[in-house]
Protein backbone atom coordinates (compact mmCIF):
# COMPACT_ATOMS: atom_id res chain seq x y z
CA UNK A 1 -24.04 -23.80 38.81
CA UNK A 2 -24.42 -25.73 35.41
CA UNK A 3 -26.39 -22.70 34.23
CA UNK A 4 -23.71 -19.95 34.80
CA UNK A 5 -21.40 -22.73 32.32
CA UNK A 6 -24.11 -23.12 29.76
CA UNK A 7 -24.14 -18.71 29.86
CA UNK A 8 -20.03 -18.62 30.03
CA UNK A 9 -20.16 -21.31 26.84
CA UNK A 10 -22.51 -19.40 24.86
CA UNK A 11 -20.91 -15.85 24.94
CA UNK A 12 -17.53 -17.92 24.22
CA UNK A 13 -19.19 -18.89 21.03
CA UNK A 14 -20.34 -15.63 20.40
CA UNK A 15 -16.89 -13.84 20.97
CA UNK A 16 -15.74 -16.11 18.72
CA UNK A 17 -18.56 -15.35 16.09
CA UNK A 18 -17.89 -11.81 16.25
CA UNK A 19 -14.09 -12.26 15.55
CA UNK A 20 -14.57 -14.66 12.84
CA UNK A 21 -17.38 -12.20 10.87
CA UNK A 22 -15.02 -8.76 11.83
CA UNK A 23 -11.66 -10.40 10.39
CA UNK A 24 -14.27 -11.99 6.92
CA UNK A 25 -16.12 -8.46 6.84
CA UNK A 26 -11.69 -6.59 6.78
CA UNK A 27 -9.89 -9.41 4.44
CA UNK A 28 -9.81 -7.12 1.62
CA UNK A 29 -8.45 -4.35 3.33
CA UNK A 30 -5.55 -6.91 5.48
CA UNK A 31 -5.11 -8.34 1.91
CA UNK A 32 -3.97 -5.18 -0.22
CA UNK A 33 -4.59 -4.02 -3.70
CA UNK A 34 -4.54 -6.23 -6.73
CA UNK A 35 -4.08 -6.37 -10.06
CA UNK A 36 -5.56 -8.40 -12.77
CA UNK A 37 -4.21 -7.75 -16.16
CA UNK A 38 -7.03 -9.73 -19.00
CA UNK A 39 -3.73 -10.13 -21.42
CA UNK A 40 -1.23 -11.32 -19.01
CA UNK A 41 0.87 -14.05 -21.75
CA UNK A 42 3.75 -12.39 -23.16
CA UNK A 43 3.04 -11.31 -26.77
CA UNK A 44 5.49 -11.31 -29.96
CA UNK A 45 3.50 -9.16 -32.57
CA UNK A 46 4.39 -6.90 -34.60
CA UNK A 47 4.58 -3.46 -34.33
CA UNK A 48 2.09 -1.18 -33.85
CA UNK A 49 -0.50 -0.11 -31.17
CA UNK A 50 -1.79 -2.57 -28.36
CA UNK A 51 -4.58 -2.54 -26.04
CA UNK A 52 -4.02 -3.66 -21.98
CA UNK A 53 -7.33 -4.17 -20.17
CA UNK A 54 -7.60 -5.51 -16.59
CA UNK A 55 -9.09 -4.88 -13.44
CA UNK A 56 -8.05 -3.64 -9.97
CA UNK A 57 -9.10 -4.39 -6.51
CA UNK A 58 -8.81 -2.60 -3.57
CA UNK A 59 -6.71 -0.11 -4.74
CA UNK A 60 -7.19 3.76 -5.18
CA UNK A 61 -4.82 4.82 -7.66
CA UNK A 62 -3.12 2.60 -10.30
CA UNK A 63 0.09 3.49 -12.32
CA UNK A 64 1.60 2.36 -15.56
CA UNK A 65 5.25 2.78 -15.66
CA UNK A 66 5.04 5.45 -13.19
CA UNK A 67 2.03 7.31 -15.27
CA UNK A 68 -0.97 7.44 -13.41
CA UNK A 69 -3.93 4.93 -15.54
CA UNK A 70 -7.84 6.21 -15.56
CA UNK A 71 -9.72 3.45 -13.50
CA UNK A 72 -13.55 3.29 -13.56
CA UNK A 73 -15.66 2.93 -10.19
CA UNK A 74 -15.76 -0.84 -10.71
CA UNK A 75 -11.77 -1.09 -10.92
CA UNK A 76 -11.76 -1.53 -14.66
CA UNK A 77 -8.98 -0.13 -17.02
CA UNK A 78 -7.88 0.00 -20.22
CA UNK A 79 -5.17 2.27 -21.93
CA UNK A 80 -3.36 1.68 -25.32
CA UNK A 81 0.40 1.34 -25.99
CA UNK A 82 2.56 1.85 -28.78
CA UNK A 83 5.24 -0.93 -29.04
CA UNK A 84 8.14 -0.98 -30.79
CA UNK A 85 10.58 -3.13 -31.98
CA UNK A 86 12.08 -5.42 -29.59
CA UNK A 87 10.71 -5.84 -25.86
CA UNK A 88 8.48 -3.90 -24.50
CA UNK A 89 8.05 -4.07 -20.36
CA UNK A 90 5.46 -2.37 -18.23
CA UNK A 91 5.36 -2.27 -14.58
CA UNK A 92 1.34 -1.53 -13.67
CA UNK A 93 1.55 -0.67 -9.58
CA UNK A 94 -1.36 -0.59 -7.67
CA UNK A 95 -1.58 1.66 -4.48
CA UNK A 96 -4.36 1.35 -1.60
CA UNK A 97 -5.52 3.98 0.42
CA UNK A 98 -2.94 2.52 3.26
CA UNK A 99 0.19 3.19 1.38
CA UNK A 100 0.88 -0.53 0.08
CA UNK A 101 1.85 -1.69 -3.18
CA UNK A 102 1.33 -4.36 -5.70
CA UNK A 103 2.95 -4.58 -8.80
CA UNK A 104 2.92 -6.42 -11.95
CA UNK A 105 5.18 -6.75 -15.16
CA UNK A 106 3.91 -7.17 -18.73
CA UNK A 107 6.34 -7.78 -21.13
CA UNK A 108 5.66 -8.09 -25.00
CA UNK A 109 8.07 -8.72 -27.80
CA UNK A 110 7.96 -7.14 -31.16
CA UNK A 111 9.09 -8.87 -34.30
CA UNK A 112 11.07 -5.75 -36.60
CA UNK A 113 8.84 -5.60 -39.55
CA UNK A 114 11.67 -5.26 -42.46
């Protein structure tokens, strides 16, 4: 009798191993794309051509103001802009294989150069 509760108590534990490693081993994919941008402060320059560099994350395709963005096989990007006076805004929107979205906004200022 105290046996079969010792044998009920340890595959209890290991259910609840099991669980516990599935959901750790599927976070990224419950969690969604994301988007790290290396030059994320907003910027008053002057104007000219800038660079944007970041990285994605379990994503498949990223966009730039509706453009679609190269993106390496580690997630890396990195695409030059050319500003113009007054503010500049880009909306860079990740998309995972799943259909769901992540966006972010850069904006940058540029001082008119007169």
């Amino acid at each position: 009798m105290r046996y079969k509760w010792l044998k009920t108590a340890i595959f209890a534990v290991f259910i609840l191993f099991v669980i516990a490693y599935a959901l750790y081993s599927a976070r990224h994919i419950i969690i969604g794309p994301k988007i790290i941008l290396f030059n994320k402060e907003n910027v008053i320059m002057q104007e000219g051509v800038i660079t944007i560099s970041g990285k994605i994350e379990n994503a498949s395709e990223l966009r730039v103001n509706n453009f679609k963005v190269f993106v390496d096989e580690n997630g890396y990007f990195r695409e030059r802009f050319f500003v113009i006076g007054g503010d500049n805004v880009w909306v860079f929107t990740a998309k995972d294989k799943f259909g769901r979205k992540n966006e972010e906004i850069l904006s940058i200022t540029v001082l008119n150069s007169k």
